[in-house]
C-alpha atoms as a PDB file:
ATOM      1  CA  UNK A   1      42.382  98.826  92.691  1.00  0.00           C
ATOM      2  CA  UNK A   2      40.709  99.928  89.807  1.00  0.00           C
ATOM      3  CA  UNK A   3      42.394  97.256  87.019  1.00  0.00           C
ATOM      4  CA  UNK A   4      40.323  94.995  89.704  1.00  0.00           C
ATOM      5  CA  UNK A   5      37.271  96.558  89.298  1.00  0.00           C
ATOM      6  CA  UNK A   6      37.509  96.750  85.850  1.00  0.00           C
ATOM      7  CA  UNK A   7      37.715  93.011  85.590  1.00  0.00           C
ATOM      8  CA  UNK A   8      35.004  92.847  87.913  1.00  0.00           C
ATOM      9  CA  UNK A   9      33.453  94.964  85.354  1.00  0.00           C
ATOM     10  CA  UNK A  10      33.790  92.383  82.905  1.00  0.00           C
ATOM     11  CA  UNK A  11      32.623  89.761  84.869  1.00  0.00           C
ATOM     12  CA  UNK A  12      29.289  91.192  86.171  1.00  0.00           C
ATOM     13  CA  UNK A  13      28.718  92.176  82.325  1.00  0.00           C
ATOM     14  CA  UNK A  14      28.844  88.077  81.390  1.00  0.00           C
ATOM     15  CA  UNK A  15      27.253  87.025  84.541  1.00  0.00           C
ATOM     16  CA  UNK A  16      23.992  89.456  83.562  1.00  0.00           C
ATOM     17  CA  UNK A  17      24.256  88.340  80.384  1.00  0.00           C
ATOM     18  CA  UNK A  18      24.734  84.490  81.000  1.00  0.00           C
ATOM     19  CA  UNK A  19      21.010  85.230  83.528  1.00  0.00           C
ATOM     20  CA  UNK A  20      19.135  85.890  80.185  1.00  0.00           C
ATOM     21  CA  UNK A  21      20.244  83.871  77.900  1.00  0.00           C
ATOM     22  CA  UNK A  22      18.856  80.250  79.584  1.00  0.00           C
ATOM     23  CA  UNK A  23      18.162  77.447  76.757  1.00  0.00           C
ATOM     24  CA  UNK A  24      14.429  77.663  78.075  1.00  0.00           C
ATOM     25  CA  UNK A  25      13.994  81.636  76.835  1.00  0.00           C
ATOM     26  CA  UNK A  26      15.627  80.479  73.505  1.00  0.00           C
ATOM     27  CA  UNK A  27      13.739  77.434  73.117  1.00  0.00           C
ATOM     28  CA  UNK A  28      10.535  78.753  73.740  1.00  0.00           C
ATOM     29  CA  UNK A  29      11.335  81.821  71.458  1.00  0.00           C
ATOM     30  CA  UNK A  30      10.239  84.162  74.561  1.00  0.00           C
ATOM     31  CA  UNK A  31      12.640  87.839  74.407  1.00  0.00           C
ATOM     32  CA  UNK A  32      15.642  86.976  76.600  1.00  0.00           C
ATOM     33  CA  UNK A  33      16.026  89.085  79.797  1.00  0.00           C
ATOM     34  CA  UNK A  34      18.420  89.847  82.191  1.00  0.00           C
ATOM     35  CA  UNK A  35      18.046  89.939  86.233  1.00  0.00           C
ATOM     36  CA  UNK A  36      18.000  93.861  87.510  1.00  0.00           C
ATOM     37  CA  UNK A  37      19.547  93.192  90.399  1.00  0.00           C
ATOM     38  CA  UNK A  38      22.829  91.638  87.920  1.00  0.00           C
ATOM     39  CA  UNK A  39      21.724  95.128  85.753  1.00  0.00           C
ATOM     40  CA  UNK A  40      21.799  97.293  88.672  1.00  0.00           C
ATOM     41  CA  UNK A  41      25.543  95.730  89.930  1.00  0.00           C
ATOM     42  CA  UNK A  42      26.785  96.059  86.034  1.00  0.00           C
ATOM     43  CA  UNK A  43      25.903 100.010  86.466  1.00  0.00           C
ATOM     44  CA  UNK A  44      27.723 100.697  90.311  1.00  0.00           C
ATOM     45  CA  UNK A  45      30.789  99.139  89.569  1.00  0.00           C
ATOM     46  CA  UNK A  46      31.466 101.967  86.705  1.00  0.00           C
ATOM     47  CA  UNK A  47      30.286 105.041  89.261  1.00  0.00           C
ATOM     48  CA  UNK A  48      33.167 103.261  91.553  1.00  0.00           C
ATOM     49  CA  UNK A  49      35.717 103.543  88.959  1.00  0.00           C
ATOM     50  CA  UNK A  50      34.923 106.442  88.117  1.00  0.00           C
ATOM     51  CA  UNK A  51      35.183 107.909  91.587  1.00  0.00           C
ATOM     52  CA  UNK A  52      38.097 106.583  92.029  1.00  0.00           C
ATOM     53  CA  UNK A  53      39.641 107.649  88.971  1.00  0.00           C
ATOM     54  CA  UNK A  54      37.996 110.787  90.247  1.00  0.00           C
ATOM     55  CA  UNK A  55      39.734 110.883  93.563  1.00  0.00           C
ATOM     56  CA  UNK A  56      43.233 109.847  92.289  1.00  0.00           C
ATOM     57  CA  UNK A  57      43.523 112.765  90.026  1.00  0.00           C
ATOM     58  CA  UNK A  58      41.701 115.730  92.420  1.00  0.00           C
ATOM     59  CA  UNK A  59      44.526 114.677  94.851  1.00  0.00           C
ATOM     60  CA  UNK A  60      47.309 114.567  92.368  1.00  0.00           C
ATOM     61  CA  UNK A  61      45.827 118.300  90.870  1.00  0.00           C
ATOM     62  CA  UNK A  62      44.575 120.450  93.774  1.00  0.00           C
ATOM     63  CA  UNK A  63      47.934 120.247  96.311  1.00  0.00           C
ATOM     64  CA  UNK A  64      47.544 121.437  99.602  1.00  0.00           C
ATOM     65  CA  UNK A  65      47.730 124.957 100.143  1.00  0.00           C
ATOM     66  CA  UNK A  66      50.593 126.566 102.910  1.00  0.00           C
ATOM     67  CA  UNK A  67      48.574 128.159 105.553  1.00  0.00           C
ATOM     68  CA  UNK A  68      51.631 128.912 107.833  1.00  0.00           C
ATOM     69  CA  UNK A  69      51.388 132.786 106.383  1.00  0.00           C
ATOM     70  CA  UNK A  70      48.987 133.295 108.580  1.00  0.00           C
END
């Protein structure tokens, strides 16, 4: 699951990229920019890996306690 996002990672990075680099911004000389909403989708999709990185190793640190002593 998270090799996939990771590659999605990649992809969102070119696809924001490839929204401010049009021929018309270079032509024209005008600073290239890139969509926020393409920005904003580059920036979740490391937060998910991360949580799930996250998850994966709380679970495989903190084992479950016996409570049967009780």
């Amino acid at each position: 699951m998270a090799g996939l996002l990771m590659c999605l990672q990649i992809t969102l990075g070119w696809y924001m990229l490839n929204s401010g680099l049009h021929r018309e911004l270079m032509a024209n000389k005008k600073k290239p920019g890139v969509s926020q909403y393409r920005m904003a989708f580059h920036l979740i999709d490391p937060f998910l890996i991360f949580g799930i990185f996250f998850y994966n190793a709380s679970s495989l640190l903190l084992q479950p306690q016996n409570v049967n002593h009780l």
